[in-house]
N, C-alpha and C. Protein backbone atom coordinates (compact mmCIF):
# COMPACT_ATOMS: atom_id res chain seq x y z
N UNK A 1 0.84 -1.17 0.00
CA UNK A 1 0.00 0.00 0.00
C UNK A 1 0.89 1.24 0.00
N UNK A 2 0.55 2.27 -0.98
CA UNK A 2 1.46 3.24 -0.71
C UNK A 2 1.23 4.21 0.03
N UNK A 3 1.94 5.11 0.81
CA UNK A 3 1.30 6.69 1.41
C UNK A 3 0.54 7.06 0.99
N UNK A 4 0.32 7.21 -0.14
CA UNK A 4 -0.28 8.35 -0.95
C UNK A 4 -2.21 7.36 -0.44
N UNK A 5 -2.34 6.66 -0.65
CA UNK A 5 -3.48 5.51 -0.14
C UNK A 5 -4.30 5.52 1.23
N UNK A 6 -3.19 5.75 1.96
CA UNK A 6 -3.71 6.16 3.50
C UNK A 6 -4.34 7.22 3.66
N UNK A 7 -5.43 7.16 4.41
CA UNK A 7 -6.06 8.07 5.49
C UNK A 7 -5.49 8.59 6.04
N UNK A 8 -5.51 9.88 6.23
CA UNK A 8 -4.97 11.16 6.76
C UNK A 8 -6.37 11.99 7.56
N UNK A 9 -5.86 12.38 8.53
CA UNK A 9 -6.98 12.84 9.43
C UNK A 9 -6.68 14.52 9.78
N UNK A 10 -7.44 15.20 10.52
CA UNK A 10 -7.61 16.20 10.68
C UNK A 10 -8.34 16.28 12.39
N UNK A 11 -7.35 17.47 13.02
CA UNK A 11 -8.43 17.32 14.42
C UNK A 11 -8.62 18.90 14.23
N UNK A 12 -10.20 19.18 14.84
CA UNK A 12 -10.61 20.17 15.11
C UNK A 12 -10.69 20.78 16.60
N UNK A 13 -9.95 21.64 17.12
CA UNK A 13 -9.65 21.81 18.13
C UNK A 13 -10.41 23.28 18.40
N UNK A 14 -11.74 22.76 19.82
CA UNK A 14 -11.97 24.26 20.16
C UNK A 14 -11.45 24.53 21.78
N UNK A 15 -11.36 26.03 21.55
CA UNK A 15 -10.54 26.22 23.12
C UNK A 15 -11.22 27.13 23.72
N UNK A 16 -12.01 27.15 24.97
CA UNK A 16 -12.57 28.51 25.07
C UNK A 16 -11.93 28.44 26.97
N UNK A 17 -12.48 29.46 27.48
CA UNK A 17 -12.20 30.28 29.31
C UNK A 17 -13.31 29.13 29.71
N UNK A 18 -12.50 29.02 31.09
CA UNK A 18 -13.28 28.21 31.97
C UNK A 18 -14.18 29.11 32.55
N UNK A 19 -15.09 28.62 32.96
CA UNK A 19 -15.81 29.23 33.89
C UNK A 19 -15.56 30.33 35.09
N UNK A 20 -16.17 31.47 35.36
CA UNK A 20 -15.46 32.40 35.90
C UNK A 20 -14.13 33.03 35.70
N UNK A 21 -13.59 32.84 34.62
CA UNK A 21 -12.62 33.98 34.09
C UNK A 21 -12.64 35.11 33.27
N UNK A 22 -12.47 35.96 33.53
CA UNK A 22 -12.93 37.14 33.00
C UNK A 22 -13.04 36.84 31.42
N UNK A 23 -13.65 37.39 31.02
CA UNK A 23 -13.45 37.43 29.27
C UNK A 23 -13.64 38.79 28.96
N UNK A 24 -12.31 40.21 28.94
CA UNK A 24 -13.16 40.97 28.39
C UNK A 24 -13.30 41.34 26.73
N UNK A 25 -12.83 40.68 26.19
CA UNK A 25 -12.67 40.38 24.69
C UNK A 25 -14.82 39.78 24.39
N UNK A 26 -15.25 39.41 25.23
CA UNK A 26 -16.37 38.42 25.07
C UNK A 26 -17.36 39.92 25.47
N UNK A 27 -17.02 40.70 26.97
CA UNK A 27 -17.63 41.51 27.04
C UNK A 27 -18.08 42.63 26.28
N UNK A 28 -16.56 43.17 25.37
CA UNK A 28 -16.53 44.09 24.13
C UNK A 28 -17.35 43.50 23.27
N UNK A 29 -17.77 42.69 23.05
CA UNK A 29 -18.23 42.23 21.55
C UNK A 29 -19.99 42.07 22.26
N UNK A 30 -20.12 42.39 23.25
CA UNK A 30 -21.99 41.66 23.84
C UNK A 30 -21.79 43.55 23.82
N UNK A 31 -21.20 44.27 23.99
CA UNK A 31 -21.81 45.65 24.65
C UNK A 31 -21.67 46.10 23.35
N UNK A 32 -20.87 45.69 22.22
CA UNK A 32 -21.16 46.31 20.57
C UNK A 32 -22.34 45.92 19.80
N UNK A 33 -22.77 44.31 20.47
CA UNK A 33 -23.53 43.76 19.96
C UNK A 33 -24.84 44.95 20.60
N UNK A 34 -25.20 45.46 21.67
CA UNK A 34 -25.96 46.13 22.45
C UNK A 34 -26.05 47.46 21.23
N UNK A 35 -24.75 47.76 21.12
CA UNK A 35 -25.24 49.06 20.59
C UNK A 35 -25.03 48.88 19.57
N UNK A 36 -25.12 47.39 18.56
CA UNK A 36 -25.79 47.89 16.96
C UNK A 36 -27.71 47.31 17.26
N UNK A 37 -28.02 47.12 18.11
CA UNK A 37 -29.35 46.86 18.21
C UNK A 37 -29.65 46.08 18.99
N UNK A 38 -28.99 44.69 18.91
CA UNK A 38 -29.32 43.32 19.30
C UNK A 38 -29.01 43.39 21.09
N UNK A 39 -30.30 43.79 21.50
CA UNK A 39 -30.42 43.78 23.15
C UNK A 39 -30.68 42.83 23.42
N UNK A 40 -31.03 41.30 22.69
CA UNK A 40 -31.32 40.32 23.48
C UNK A 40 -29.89 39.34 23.82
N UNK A 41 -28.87 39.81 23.58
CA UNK A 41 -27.78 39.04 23.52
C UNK A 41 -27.40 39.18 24.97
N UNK A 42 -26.56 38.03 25.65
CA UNK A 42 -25.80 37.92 26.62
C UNK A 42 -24.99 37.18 26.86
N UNK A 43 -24.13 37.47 27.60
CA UNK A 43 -23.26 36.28 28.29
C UNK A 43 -22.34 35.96 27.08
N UNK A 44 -21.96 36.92 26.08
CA UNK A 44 -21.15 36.60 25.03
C UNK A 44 -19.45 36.17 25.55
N UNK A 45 -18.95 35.01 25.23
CA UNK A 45 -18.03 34.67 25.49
C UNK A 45 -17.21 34.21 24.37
N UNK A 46 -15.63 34.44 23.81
CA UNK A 46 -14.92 34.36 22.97
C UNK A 46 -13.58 33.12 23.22
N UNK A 47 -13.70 32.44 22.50
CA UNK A 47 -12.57 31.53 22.39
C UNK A 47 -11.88 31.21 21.34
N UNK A 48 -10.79 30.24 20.83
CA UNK A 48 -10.24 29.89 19.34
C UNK A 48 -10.78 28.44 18.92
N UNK A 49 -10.19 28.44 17.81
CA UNK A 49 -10.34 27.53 16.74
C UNK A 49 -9.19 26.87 16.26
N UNK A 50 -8.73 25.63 16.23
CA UNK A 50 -7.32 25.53 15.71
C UNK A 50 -8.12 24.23 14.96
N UNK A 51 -7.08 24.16 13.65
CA UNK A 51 -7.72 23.10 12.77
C UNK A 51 -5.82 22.53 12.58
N UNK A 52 -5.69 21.26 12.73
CA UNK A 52 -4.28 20.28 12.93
C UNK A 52 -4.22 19.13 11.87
N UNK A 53 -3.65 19.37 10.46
CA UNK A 53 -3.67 18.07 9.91
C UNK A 53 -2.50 17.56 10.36
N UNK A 54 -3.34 16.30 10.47
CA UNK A 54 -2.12 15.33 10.70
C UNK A 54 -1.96 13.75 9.58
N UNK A 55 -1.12 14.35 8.27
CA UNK A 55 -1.09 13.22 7.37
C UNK A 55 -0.39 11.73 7.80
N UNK A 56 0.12 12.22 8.55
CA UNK A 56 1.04 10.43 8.64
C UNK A 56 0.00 9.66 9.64
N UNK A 57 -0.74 10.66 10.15
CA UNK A 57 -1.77 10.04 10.78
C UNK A 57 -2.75 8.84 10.60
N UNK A 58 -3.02 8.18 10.55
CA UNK A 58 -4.30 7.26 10.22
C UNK A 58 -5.23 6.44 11.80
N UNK A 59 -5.29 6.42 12.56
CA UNK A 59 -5.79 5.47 13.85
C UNK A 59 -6.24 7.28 14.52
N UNK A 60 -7.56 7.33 14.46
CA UNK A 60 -8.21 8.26 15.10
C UNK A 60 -7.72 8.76 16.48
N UNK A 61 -8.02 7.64 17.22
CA UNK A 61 -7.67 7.35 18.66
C UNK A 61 -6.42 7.89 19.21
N UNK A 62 -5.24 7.44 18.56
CA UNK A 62 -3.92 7.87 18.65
C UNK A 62 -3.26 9.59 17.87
N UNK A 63 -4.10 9.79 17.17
CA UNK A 63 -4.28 11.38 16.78
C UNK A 63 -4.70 12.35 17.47
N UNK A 64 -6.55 11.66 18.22
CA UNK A 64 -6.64 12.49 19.63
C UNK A 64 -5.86 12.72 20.68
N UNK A 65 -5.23 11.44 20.64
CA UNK A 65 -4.41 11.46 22.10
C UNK A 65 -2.95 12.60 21.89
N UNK A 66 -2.72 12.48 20.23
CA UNK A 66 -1.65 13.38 20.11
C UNK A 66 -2.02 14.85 19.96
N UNK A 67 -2.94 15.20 19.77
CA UNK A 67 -3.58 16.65 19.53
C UNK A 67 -3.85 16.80 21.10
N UNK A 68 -4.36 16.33 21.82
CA UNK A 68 -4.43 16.51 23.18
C UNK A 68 -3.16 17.15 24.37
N UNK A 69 -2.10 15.96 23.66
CA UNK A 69 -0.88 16.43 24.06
C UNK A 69 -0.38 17.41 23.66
N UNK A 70 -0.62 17.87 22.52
CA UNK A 70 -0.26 19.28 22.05
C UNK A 70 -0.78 20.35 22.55
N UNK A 71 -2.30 20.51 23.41
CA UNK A 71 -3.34 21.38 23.45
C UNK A 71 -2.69 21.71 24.80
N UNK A 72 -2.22 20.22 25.84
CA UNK A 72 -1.69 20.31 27.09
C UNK A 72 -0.23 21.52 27.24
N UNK A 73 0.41 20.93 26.32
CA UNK A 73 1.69 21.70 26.05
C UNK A 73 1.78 22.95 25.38
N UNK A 74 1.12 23.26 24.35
CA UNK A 74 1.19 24.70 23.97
C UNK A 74 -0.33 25.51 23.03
N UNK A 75 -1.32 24.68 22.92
CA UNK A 75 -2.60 25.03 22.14
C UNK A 75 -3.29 25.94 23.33
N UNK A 76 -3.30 24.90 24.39
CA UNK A 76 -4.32 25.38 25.41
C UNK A 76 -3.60 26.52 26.73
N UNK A 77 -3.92 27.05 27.27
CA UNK A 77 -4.07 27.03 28.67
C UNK A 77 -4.64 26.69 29.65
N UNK A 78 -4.44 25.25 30.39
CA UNK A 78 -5.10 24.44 31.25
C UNK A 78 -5.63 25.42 32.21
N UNK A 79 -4.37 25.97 33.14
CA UNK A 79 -5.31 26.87 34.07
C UNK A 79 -6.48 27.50 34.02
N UNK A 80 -6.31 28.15 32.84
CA UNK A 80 -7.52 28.91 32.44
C UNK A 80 -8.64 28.62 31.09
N UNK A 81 -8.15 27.43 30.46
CA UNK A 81 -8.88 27.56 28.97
C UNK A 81 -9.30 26.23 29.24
N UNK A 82 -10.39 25.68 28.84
CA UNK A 82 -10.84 24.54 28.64
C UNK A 82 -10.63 24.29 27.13
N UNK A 83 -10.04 22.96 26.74
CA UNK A 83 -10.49 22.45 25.05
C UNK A 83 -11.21 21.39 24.99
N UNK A 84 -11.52 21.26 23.92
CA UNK A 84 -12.30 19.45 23.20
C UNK A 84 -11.32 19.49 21.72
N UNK A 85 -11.47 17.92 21.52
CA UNK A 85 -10.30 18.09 20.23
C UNK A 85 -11.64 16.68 19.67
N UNK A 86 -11.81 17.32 18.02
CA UNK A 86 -12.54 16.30 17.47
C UNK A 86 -11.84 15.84 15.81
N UNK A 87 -11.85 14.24 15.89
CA UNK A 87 -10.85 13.85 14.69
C UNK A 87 -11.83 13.16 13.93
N UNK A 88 -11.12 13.95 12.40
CA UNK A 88 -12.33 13.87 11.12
C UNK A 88 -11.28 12.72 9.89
N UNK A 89 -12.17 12.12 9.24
CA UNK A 89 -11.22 11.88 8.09
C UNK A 89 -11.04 13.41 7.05
């Protein structure tokens, strides 16, 4: 079988603030949202998006576990950021 044949995967990684940490990046954007109209909005909170191919990849399982380790070490901030990491073909 050659490389080129294999499954190659992709993890979608979201990262947002734990609970009770300030967000004021989340606050700016609910009090703009206020003053272009939209008063029913609240509790606006802001986080990232990281998208990780990983070609040599193929075994789902072992891709999460490596995107995880990455999120631990430099994607995320544990103290303060919660992630989920989801693996796509």
């Amino acid at each position: 079988m050659s490389e080129s044949s294999e499954k190659n995967v992709k993890a979608k990684v979201h990262i947002t603030l734990k609970n009770g940490v300030l967000d004021p990046q989340g606050k700016a954007v609910e009090h703009a949202l206020h003053g272009l109209g939209f008063g029913g909005v609240g509790g606006v909170r802001q986080g990232k998006y990281i998208e990780v191919d990983l070609p040599q990849q193929s075994d789902k399982a072992k891709a999460k576990s490596q995107v995880e380790d990455m999120c631990k070490a430099l994607l995320a901030n544990t103290v303060i950021e919660n992630y989920s990491v989801e693996v796509v073909d």
